[in-house]
N, C-alpha and C. Protein backbone atom coordinates (compact mmCIF):
# COMPACT_ATOMS: atom_id res chain seq x y z
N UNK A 1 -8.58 -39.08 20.88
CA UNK A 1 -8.95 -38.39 19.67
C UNK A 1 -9.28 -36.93 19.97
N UNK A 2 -10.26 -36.45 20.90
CA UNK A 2 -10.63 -35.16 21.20
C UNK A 2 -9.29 -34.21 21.91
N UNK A 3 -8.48 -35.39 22.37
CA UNK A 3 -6.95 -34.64 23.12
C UNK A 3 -5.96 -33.93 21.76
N UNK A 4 -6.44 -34.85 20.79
CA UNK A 4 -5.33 -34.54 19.76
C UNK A 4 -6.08 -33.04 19.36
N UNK A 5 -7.46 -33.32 18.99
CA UNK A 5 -7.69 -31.90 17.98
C UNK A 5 -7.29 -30.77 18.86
N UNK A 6 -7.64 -30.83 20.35
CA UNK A 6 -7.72 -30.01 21.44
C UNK A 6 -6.33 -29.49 21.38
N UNK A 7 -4.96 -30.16 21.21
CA UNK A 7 -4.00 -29.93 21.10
C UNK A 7 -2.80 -29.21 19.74
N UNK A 8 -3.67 -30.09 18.74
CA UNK A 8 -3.40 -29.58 17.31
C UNK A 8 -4.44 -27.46 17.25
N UNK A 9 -5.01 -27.70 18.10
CA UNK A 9 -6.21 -26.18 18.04
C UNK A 9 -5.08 -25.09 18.84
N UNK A 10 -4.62 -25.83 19.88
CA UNK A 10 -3.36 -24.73 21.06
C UNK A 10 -2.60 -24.71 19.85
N UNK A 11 -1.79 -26.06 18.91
CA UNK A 11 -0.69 -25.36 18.80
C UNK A 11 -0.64 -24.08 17.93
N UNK A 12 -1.94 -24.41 16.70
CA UNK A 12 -2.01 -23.89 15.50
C UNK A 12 -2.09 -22.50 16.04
N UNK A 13 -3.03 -22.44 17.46
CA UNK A 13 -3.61 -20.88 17.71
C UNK A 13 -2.01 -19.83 18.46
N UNK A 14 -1.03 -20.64 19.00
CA UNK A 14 -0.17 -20.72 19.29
C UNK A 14 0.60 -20.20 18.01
N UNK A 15 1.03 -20.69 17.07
CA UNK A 15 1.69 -20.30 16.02
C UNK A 15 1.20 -18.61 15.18
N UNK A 16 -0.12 -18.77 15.45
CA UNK A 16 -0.93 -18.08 14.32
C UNK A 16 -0.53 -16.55 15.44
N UNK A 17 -0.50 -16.69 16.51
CA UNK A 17 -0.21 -15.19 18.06
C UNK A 17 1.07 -14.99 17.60
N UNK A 18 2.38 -15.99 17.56
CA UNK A 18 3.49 -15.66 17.65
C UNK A 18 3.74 -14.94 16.34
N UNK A 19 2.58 -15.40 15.39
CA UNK A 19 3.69 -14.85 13.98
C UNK A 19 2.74 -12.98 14.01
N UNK A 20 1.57 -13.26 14.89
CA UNK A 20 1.10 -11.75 14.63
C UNK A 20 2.21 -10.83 15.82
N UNK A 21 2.63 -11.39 16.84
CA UNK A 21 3.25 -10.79 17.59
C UNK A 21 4.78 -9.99 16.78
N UNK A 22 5.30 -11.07 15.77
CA UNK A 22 6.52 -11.02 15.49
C UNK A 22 5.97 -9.60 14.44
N UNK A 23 5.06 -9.56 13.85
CA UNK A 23 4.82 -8.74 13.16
C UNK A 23 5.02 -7.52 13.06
N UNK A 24 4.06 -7.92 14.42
CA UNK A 24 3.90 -6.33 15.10
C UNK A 24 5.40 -5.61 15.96
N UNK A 25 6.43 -6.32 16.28
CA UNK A 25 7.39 -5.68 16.81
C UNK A 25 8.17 -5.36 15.99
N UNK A 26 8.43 -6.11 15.03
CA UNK A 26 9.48 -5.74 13.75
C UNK A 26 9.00 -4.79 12.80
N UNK A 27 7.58 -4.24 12.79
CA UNK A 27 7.47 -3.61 11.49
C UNK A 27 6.69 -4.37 10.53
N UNK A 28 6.65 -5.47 10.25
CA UNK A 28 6.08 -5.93 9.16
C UNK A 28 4.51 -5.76 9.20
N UNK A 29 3.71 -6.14 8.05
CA UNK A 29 2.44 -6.40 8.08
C UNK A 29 1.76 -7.49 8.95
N UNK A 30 0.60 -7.33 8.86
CA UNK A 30 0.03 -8.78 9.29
C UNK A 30 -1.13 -9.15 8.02
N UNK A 31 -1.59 -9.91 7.88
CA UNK A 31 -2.17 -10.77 6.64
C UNK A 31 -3.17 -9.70 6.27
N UNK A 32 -4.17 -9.01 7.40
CA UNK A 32 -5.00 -8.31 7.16
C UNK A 32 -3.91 -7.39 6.63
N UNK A 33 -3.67 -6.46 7.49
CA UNK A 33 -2.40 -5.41 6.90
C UNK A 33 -2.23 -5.25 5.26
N UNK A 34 -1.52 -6.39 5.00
CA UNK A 34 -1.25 -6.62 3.70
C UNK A 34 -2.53 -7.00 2.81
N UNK A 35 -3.73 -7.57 2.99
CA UNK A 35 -4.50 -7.32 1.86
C UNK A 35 -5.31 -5.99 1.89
N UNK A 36 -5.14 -5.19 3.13
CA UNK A 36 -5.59 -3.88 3.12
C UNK A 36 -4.84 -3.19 2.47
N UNK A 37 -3.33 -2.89 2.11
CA UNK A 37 -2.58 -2.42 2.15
C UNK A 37 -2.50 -2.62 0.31
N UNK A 38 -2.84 -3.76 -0.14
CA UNK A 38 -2.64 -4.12 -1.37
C UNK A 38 -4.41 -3.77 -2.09
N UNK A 39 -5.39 -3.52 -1.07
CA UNK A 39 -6.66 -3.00 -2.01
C UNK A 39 -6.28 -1.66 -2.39
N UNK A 40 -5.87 -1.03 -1.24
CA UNK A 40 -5.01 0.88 -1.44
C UNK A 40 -4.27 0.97 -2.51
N UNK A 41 -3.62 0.15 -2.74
CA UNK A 41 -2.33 -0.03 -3.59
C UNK A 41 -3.52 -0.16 -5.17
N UNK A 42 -4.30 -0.93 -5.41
CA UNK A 42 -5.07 -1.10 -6.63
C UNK A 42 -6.24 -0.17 -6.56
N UNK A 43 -6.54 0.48 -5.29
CA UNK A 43 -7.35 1.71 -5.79
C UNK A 43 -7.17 3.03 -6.26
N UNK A 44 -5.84 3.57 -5.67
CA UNK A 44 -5.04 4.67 -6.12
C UNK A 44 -4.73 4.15 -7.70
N UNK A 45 -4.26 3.41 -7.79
CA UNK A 45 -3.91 2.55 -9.26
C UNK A 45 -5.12 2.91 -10.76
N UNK A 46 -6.34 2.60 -9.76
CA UNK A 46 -7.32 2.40 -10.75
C UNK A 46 -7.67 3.90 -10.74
N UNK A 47 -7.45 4.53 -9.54
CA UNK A 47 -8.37 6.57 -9.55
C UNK A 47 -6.89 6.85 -10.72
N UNK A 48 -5.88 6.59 -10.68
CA UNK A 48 -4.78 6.98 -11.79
C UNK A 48 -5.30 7.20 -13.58
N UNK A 49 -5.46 5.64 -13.46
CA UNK A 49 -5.98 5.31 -14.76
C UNK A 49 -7.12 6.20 -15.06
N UNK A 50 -8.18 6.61 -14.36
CA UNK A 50 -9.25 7.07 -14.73
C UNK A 50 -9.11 8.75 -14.99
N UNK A 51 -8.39 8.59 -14.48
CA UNK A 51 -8.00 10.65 -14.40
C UNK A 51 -6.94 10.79 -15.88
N UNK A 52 -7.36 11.74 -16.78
CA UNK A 52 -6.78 11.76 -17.73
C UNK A 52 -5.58 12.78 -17.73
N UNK A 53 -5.36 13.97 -16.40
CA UNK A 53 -4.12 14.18 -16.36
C UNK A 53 -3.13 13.34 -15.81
N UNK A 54 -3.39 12.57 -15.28
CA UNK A 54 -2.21 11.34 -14.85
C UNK A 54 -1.53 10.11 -15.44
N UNK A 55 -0.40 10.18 -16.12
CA UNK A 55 -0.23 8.89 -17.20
C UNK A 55 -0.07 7.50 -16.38
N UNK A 56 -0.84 6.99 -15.76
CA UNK A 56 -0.55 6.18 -15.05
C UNK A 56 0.51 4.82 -14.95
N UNK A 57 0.65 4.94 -16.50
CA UNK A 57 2.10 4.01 -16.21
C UNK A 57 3.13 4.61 -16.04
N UNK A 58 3.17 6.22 -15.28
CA UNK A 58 4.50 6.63 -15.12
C UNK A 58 4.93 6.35 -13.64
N UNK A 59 4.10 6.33 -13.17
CA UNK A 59 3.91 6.62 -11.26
C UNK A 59 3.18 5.19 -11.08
N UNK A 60 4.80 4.93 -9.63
CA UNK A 60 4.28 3.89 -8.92
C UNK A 60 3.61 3.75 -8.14
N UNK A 61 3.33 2.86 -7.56
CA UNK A 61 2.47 2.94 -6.17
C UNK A 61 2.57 1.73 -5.62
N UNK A 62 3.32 2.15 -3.89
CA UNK A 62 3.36 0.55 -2.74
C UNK A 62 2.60 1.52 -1.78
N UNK A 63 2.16 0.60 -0.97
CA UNK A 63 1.67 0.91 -0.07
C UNK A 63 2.21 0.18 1.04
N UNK A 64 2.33 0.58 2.36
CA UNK A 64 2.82 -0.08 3.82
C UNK A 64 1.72 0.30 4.59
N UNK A 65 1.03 -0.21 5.70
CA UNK A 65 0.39 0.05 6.89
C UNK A 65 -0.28 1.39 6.63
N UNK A 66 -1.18 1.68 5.23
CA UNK A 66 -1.73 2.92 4.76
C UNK A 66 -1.25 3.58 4.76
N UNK A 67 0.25 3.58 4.09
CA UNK A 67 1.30 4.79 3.68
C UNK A 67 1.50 4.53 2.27
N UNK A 68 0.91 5.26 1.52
CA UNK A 68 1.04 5.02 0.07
C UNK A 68 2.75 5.92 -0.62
N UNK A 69 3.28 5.02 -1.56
CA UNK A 69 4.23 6.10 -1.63
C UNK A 69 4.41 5.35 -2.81
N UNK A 70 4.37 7.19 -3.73
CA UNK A 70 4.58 7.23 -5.32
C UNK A 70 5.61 7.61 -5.77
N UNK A 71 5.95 7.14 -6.60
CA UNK A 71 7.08 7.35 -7.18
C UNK A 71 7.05 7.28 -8.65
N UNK A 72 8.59 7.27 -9.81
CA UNK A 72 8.42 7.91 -10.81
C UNK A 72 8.53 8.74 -11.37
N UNK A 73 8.32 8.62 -12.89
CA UNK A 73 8.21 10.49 -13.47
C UNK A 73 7.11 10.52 -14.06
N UNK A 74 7.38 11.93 -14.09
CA UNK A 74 5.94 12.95 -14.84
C UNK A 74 6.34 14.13 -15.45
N UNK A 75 5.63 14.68 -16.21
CA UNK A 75 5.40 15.55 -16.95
C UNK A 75 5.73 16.90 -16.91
N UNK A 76 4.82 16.98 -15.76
CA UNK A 76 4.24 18.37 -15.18
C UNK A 76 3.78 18.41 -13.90
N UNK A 77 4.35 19.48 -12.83
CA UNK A 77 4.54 19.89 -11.91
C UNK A 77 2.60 19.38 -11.18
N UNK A 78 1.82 20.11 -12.17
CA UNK A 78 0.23 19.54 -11.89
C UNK A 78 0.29 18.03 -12.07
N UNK A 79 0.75 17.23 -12.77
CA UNK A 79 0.87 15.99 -12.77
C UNK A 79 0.89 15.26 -11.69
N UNK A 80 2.06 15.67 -10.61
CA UNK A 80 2.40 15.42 -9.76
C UNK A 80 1.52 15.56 -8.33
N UNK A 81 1.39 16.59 -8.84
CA UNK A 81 0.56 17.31 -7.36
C UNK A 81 -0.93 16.59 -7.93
N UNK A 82 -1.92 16.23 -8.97
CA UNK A 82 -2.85 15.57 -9.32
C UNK A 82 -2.44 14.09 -8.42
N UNK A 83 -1.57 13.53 -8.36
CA UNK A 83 -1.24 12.39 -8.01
C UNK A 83 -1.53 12.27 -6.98
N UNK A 84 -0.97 13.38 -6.03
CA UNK A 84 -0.97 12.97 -4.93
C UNK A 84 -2.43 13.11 -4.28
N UNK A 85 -2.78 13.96 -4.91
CA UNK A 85 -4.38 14.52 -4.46
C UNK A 85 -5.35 13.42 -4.34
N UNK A 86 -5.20 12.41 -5.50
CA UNK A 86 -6.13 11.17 -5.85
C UNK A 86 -5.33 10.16 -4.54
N UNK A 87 -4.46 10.07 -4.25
CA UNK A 87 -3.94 9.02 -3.65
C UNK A 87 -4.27 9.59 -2.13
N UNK A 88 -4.69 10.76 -1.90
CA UNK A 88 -5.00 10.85 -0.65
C UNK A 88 -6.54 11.02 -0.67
N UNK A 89 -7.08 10.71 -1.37
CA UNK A 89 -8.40 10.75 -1.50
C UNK A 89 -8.99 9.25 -1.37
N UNK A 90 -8.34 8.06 -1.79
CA UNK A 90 -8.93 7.13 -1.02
C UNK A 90 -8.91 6.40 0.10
N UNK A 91 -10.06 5.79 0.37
CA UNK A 91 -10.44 5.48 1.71
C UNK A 91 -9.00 4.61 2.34
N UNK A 92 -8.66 4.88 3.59
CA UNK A 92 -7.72 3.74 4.40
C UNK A 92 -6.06 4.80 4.58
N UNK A 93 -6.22 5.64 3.38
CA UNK A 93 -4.64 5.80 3.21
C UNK A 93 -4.62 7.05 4.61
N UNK A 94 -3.65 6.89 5.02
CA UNK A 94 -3.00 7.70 6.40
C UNK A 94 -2.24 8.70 6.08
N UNK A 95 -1.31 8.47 5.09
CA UNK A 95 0.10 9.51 4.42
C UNK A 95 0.43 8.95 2.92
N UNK A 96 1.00 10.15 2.40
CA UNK A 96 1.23 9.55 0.66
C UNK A 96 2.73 10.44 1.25
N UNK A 97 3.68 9.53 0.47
CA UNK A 97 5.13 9.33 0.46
C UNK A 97 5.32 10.03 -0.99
N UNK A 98 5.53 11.32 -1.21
CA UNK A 98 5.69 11.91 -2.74
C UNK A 98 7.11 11.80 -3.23
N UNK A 99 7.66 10.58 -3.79
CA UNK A 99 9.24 10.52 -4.48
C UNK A 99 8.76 10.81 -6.07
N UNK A 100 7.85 11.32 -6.87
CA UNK A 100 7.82 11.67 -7.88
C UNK A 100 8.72 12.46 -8.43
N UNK A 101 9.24 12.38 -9.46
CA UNK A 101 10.20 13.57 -10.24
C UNK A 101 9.61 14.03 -10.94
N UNK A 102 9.80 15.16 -11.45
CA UNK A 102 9.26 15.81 -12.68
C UNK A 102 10.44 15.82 -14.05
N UNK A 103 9.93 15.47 -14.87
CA UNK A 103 11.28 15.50 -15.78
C UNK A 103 10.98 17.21 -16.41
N UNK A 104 12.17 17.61 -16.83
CA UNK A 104 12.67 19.01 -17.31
C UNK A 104 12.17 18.40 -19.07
N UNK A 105 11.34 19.41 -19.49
CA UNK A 105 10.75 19.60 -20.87
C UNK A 105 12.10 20.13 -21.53
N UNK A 106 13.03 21.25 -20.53
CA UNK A 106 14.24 21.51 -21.55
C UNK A 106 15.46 20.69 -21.35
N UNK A 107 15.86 20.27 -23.04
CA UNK A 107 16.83 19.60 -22.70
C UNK A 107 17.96 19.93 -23.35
C-alpha cells in the first residue's frame, strides 16, 4: 500500500517536471504563467474601462509571459498613446505590443 502511493507521488511529480520542462523550451506558458498573464490581461481591461478617454470595447488586450499586446481601433492618436500608458502602468507587465490603428476621421 505505502509502495503504491510512494509510486503514484514519482509518477505524478514526474509528469507535473516534464510538462513544466516542455513549457519552458517551446515557448509556452506554465499554469502560473498563464493565470498571471490572464490577471494582466483583466487589469489593463478594467484601468481601460475606467479611463474615460479610452473606449474600451475598441482595444484588445492578450497578454503572453507579461507582454501585453493591444490591438484594434481608435479614435484619436491620444487614444492610443492613453492606451498604452495605462497598460504599462500595471503591475507584472514587461512590454506592451502597440498594433492599435487609428481610424482617419476623413473619409
Amino acid at each position: 500500500m505505502q509502495v503504491t502511493k510512494i509510486s503514484r507521488t514519482l509518477i505524478v511529480s514526474a509528469f507535473v517536471l516534464s510538462m513544466a520542462s516542455c513549457s519552458l523550451f517551446s515557448g509556452r506558458e506554465t499554469a502560473g504563467q498563464y493565470v498571471d498573464d490572464a490577471t494582466i490581461t483583466t487589469k489593463v481591461k478594467e484601468a481601460f474601462v475606467a479611463d474615460p478617454q479610452i473606449k474600451a470595447s475598441q482595444v484588445n488586450v492578450e497578454t503572453m509571459q507579461g507582454t501585453v499586446q493591444l490591438s484594434g481601433f481608435v479614435d484619436s492618436p491620444a487614444s492610443e498613446t492613453r492606451a498604452v500608458e495605462k497598460a504599462y502602468q500595471i503591475p507584472g507587465v514587461k512590454s506592451v505590443k502597440d498594433d492599435i490603428i487609428v481610424r482617419s476621421t476623413n473619409r
